[in-house]
Protein backbone atom coordinates (compact mmCIF):
# COMPACT_ATOMS: atom_id res chain seq x y z
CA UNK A 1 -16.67 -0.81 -4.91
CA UNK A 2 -15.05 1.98 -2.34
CA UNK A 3 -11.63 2.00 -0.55
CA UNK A 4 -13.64 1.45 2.60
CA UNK A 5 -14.80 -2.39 1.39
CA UNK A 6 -10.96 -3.31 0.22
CA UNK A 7 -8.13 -4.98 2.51
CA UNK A 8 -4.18 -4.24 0.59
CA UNK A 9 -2.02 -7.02 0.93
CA UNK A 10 1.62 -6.39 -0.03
CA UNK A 11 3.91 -9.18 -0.66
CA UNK A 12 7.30 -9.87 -2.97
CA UNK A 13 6.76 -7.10 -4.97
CA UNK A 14 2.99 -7.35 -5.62
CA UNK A 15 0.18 -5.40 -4.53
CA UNK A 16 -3.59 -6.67 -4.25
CA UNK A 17 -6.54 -5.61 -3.28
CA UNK A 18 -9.28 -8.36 -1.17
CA UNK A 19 -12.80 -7.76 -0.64
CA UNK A 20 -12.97 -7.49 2.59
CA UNK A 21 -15.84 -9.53 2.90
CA UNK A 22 -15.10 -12.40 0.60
CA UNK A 23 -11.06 -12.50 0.70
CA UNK A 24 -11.80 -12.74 -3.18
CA UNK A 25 -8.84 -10.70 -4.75
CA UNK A 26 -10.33 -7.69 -6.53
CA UNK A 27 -7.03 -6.70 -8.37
CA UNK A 28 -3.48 -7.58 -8.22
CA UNK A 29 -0.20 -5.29 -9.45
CA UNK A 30 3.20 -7.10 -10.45
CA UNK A 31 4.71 -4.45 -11.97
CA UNK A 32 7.22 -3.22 -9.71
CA UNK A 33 10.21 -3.85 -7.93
CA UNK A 34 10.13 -7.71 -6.05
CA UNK A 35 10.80 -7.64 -2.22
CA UNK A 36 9.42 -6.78 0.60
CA UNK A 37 6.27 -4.24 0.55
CA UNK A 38 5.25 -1.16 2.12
CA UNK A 39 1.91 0.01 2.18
CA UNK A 40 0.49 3.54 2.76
CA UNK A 41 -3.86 4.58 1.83
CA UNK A 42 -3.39 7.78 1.59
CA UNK A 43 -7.24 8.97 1.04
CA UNK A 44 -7.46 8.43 -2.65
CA UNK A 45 -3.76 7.05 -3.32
CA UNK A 46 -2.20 3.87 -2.13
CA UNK A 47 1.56 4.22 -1.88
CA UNK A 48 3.54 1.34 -2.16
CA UNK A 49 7.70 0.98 -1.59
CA UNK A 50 9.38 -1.81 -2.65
CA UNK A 51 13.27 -2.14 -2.93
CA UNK A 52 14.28 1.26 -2.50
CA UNK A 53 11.40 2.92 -5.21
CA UNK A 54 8.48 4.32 -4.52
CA UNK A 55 4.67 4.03 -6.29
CA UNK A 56 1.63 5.66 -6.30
CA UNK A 57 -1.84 3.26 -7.19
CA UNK A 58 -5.14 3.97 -7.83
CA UNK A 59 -6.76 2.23 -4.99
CA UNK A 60 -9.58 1.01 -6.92
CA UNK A 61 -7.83 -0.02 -9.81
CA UNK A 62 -3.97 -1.03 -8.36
CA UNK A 63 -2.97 0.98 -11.83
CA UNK A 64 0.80 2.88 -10.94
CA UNK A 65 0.10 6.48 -11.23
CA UNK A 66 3.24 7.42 -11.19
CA UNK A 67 6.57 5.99 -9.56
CA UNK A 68 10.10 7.15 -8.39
CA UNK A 69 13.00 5.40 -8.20
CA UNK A 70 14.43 7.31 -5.59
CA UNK A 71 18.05 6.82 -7.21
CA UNK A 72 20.95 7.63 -4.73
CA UNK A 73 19.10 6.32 -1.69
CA UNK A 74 19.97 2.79 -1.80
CA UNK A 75 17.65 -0.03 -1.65
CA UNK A 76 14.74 -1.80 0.85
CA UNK A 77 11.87 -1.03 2.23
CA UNK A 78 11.33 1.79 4.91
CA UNK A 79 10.39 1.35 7.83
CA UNK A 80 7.38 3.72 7.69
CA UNK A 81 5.72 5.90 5.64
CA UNK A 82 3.38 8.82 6.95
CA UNK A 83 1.17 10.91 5.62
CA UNK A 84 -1.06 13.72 7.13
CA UNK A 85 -3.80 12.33 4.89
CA UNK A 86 -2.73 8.57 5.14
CA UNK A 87 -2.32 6.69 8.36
CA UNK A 88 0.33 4.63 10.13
CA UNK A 89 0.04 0.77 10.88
CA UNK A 90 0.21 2.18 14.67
CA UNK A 91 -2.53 4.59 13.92
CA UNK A 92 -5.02 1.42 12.73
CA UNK A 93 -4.11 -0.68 15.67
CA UNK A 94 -4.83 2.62 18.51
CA UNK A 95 -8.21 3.05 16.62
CA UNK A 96 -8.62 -0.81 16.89
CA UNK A 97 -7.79 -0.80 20.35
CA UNK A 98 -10.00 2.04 20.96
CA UNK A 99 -13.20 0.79 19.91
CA UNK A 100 -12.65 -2.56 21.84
C-alpha cells in the first residue's frame, strides 16, 4: 500500500489510516495524548498534535517515530501546522477546487 491510497482520520487522541477505497481502517494509533487532533503528511512523515505534544508516524505503519512534548508551551491543538514538504488543509481544498 502507498500514502497516495490512504485517507488519516484524527480523532480524541487517535490516529488511523482508511483505504481510501474501502473506508476499511488499515491501522489505528492510541498511543498519545487524547483530544482533539492535528494532522500534517509531510511526504514520508505524518505529524500529528494532540494536547499541546507533538508526533511524528510512519504513514504506512501509524508507528510514533519520535514525539515531543513541547513542555512550557501549554496545551491544545494548533491551529495549523505547515510544512514546505507537507501541505495545509487550505492547500488540499485550492487543488480540489482547481481541478473542478
Amino acid at each position: 500500500m502507498t500514502v497516495d491510497q490512504l485517507i488519516f482520520v484524527g480523532l480524541n487522541g487517535y490516529a488511523l489510516a482508511l483505504n481510501r477505497e474501502t473506508g476499511e481502517i488499515v491501522w489505528s494509533n492510541d498511543q498519545m495524548k487524547n483530544g482533539y487532533v492535528t494532522m500534517l503528511l509531510d511526504f514520508d512523515r505524518l505529524i500529528v498534535s494532540t494536547n499541546g505534544y507533538i508526533y511524528c508516524l510512519d504513514p504506512l505503519t501509524g508507528n510514533i517515530q519520535w514525539h515531543n512534548p513541547l513542555k512550557g508551551y501549554g496545551v491544545g491543538a494548533p491551529t495549523s501546522l505547515v510544512s514546505v514538504r507537507g501541505q495545509t488543509s487550505q492547500t488540499v481544498i485550492e487543488q480540489a477546487a482547481a481541478a473542478a
